[in-house]
N, C-alpha and C. Protein backbone atom coordinates (compact mmCIF):
# COMPACT_ATOMS: atom_id res chain seq x y z
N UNK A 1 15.65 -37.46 68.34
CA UNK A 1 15.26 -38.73 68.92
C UNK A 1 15.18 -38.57 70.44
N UNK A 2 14.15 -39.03 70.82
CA UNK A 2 13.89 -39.19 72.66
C UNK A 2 13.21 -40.32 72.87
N UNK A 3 14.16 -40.93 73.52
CA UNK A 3 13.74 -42.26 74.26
C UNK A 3 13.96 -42.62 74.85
N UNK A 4 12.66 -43.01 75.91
CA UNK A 4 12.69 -43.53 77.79
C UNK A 4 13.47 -44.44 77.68
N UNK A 5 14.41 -44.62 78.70
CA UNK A 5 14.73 -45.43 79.40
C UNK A 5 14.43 -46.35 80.41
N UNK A 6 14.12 -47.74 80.49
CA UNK A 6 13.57 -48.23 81.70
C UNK A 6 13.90 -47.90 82.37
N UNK A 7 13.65 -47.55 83.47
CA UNK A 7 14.60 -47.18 84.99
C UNK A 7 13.44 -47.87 86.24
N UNK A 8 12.42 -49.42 85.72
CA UNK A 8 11.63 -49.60 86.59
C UNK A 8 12.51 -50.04 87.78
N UNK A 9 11.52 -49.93 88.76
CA UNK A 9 12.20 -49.84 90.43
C UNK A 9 13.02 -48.94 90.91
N UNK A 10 12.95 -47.82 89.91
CA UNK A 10 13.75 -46.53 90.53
C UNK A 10 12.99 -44.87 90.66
N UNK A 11 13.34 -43.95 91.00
CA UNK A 11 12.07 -43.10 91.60
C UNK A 11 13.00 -42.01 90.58
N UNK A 12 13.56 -42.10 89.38
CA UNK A 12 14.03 -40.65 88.52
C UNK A 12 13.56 -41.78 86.96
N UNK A 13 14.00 -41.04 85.98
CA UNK A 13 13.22 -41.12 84.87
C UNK A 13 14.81 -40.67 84.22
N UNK A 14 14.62 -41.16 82.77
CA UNK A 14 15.92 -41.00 81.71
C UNK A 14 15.48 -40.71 80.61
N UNK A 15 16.20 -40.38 79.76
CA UNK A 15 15.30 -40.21 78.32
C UNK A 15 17.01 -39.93 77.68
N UNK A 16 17.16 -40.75 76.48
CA UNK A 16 18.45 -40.83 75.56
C UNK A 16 18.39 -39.70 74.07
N UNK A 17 18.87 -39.08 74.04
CA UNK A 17 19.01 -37.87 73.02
C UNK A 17 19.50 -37.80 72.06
N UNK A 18 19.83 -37.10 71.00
CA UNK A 18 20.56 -37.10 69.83
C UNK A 18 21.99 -37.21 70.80
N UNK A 19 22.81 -38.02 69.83
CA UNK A 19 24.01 -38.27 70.24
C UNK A 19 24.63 -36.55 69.67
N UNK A 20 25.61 -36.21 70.55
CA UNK A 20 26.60 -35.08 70.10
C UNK A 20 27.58 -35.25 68.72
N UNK A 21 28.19 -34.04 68.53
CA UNK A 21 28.78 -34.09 67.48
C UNK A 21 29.82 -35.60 66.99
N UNK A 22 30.41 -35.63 68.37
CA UNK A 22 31.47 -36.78 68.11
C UNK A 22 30.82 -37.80 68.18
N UNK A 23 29.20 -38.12 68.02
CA UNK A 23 28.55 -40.16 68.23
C UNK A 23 28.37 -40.33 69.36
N UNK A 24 28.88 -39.68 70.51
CA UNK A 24 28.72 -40.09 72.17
C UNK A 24 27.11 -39.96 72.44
N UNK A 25 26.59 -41.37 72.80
CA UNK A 25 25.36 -41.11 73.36
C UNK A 25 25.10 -40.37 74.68
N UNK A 26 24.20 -39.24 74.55
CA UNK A 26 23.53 -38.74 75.88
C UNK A 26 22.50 -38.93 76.07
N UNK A 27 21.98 -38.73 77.58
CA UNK A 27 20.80 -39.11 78.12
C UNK A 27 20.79 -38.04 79.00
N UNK A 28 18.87 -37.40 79.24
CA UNK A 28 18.85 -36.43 80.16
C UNK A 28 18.58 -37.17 81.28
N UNK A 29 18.02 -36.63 82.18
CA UNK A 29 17.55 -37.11 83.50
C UNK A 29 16.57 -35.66 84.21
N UNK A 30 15.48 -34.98 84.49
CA UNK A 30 14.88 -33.73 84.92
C UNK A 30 15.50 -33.83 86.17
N UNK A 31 15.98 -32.86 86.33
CA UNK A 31 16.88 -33.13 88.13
C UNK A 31 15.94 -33.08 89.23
N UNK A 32 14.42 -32.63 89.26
CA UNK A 32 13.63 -32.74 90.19
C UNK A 32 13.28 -34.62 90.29
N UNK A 33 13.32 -35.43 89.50
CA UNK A 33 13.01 -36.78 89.58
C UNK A 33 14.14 -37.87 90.19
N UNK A 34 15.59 -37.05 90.58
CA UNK A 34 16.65 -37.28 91.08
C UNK A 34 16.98 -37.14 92.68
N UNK A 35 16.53 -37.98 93.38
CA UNK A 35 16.38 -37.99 94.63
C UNK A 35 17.14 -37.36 95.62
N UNK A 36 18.18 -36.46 96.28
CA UNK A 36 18.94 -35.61 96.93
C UNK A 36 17.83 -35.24 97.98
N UNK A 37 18.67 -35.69 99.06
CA UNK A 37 18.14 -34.67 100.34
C UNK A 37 18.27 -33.06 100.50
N UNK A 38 17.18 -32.49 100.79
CA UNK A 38 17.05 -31.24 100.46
C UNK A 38 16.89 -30.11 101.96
N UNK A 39 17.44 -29.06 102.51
CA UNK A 39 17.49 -28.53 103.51
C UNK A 39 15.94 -28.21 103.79
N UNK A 40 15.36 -28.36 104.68
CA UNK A 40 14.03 -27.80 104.97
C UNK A 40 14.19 -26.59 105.39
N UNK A 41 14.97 -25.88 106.33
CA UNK A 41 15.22 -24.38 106.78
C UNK A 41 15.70 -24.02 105.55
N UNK A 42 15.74 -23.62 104.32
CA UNK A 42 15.86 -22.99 103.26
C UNK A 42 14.85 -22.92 102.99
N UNK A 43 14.29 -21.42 102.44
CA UNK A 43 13.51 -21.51 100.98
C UNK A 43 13.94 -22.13 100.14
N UNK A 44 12.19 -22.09 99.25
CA UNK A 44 12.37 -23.48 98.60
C UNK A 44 13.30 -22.63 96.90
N UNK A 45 13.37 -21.74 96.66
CA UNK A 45 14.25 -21.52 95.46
C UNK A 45 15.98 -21.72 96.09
N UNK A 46 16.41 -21.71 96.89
CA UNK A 46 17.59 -21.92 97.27
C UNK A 46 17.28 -23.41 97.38
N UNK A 47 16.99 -23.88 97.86
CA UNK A 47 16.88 -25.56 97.88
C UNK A 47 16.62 -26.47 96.26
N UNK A 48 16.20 -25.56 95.71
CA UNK A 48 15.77 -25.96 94.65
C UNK A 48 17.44 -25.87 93.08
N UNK A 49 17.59 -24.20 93.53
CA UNK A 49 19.33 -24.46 93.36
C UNK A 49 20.58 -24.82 93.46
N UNK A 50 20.32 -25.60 94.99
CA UNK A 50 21.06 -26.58 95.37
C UNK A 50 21.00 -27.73 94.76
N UNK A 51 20.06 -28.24 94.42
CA UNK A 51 19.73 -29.65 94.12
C UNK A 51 19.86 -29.79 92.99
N UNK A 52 19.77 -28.43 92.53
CA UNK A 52 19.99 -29.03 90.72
C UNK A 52 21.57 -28.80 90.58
N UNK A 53 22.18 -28.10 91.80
CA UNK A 53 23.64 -27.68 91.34
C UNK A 53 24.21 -29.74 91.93
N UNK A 54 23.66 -29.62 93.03
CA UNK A 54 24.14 -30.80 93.13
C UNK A 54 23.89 -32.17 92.75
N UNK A 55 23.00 -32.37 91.61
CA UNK A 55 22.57 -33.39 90.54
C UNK A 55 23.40 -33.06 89.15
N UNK A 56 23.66 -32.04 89.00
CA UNK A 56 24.31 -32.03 87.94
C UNK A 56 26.27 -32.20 88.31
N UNK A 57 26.25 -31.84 89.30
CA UNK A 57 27.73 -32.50 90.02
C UNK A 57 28.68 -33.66 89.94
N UNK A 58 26.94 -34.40 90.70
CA UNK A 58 27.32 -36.03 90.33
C UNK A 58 26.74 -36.68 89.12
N UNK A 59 26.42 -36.19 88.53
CA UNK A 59 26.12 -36.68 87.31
C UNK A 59 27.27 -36.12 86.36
N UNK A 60 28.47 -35.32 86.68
CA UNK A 60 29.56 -34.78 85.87
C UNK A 60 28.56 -34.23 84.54
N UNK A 61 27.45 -33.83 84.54
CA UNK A 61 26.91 -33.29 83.27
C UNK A 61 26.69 -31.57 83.55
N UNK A 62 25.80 -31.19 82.60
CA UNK A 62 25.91 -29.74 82.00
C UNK A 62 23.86 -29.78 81.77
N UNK A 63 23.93 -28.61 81.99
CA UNK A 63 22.53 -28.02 81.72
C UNK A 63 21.39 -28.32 80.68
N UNK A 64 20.74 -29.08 80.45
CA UNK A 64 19.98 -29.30 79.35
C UNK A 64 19.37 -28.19 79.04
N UNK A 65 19.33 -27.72 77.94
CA UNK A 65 18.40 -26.30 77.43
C UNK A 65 17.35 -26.32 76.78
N UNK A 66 17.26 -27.61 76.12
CA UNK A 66 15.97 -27.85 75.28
C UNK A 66 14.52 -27.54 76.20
N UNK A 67 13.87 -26.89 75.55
CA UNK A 67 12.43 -26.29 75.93
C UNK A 67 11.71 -27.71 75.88
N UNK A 68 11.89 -28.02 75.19
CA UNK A 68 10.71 -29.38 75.45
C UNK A 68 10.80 -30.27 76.87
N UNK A 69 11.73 -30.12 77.22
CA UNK A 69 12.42 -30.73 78.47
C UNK A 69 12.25 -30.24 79.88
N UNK A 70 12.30 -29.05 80.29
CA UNK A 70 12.37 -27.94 81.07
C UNK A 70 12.97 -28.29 82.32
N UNK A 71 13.99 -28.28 82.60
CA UNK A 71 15.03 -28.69 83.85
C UNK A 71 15.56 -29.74 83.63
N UNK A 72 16.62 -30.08 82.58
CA UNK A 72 17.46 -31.31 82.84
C UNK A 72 18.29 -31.04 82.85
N UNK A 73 19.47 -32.41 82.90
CA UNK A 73 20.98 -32.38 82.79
C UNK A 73 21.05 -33.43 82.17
N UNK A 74 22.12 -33.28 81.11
CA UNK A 74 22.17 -33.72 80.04
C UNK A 74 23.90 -34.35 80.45
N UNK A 75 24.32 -35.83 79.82
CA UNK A 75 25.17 -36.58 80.58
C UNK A 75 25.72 -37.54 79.33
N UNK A 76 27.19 -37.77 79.90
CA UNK A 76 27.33 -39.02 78.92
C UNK A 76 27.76 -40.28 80.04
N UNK A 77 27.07 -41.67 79.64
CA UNK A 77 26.88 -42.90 80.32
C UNK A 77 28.57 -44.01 79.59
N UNK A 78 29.31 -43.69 79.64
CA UNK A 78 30.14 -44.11 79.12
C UNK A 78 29.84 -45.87 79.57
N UNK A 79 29.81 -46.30 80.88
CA UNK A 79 29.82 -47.74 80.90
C UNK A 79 28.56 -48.18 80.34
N UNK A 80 27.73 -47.92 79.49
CA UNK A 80 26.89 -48.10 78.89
C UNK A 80 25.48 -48.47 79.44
N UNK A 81 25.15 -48.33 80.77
CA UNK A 81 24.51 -48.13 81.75
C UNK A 81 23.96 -47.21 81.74
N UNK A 82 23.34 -46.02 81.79
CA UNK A 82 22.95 -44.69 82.08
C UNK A 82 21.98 -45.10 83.63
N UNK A 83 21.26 -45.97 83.79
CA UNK A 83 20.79 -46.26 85.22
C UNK A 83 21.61 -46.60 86.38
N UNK A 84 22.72 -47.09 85.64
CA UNK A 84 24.28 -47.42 86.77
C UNK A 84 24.41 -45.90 87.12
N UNK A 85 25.06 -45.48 85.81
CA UNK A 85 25.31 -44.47 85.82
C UNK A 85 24.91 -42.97 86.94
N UNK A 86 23.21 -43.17 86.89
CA UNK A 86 22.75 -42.25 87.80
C UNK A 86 22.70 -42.52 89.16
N UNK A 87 22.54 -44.26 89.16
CA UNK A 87 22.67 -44.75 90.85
C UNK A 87 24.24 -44.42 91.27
N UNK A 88 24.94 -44.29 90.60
CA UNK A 88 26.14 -44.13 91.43
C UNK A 88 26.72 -42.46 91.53
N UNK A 89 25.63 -41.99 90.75
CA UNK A 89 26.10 -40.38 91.05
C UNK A 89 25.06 -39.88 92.22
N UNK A 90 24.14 -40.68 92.64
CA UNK A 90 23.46 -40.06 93.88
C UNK A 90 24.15 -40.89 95.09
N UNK A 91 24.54 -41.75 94.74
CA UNK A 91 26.04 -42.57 95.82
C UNK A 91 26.85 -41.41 95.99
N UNK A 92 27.26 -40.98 95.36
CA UNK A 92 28.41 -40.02 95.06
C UNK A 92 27.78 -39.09 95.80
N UNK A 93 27.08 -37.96 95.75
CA UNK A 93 26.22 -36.90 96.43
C UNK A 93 26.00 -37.40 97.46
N UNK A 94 25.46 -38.69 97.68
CA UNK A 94 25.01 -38.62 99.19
C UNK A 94 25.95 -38.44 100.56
N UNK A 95 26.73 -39.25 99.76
CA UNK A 95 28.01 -39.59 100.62
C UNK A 95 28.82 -38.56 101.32
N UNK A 96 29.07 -37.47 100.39
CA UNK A 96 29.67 -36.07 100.88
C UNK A 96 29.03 -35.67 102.00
């Protein structure tokens, strides 16, 4: 199962997944659609590993692997939000 999430008025994209073994719903997010300020004096593959190290940080998630997908992070939205959820993990990142 894959299914968008509204996320209108926001500049990243969601999509909700087979729940895991234990029923916990997840949702990916492609970490390039996840807004983080990015170093300009870096090349762009170091900038590019930054950003996904630091989207998947604040998002407390893990690597999405699915091929159909190609760059996500895969998350659980416990307050049942997943758009809360991601606005407050780029709160979280920015802030540092």
């Amino acid at each position: 199962m894959f299914k968008p999430i509204d996320t209108t008025g926001h500049d990243f994209s969601i999509w909700q997944v087979d729940h895991d073994v234990n029923g916990n719903a997840r949702y990916v997010a492609h970490y390039l659609t996840i807004p983080f300020e990015d170093d300009d004096s870096q090349p762009f593959h170091i900038n590019q590993s930054r950003h996904i190290e630091a989207a998947r940080k604040a998002l407390y998630g893990k690597r999405y692997r699915a091929e159909w997908f190609g760059g996500g992070i895969v998350f659980q939205a416990y307050t049942g939000d997943p758009v809360k959820h991601v606005l407050d993990a780029i709160e979280r990142a920015t802030s540092n």
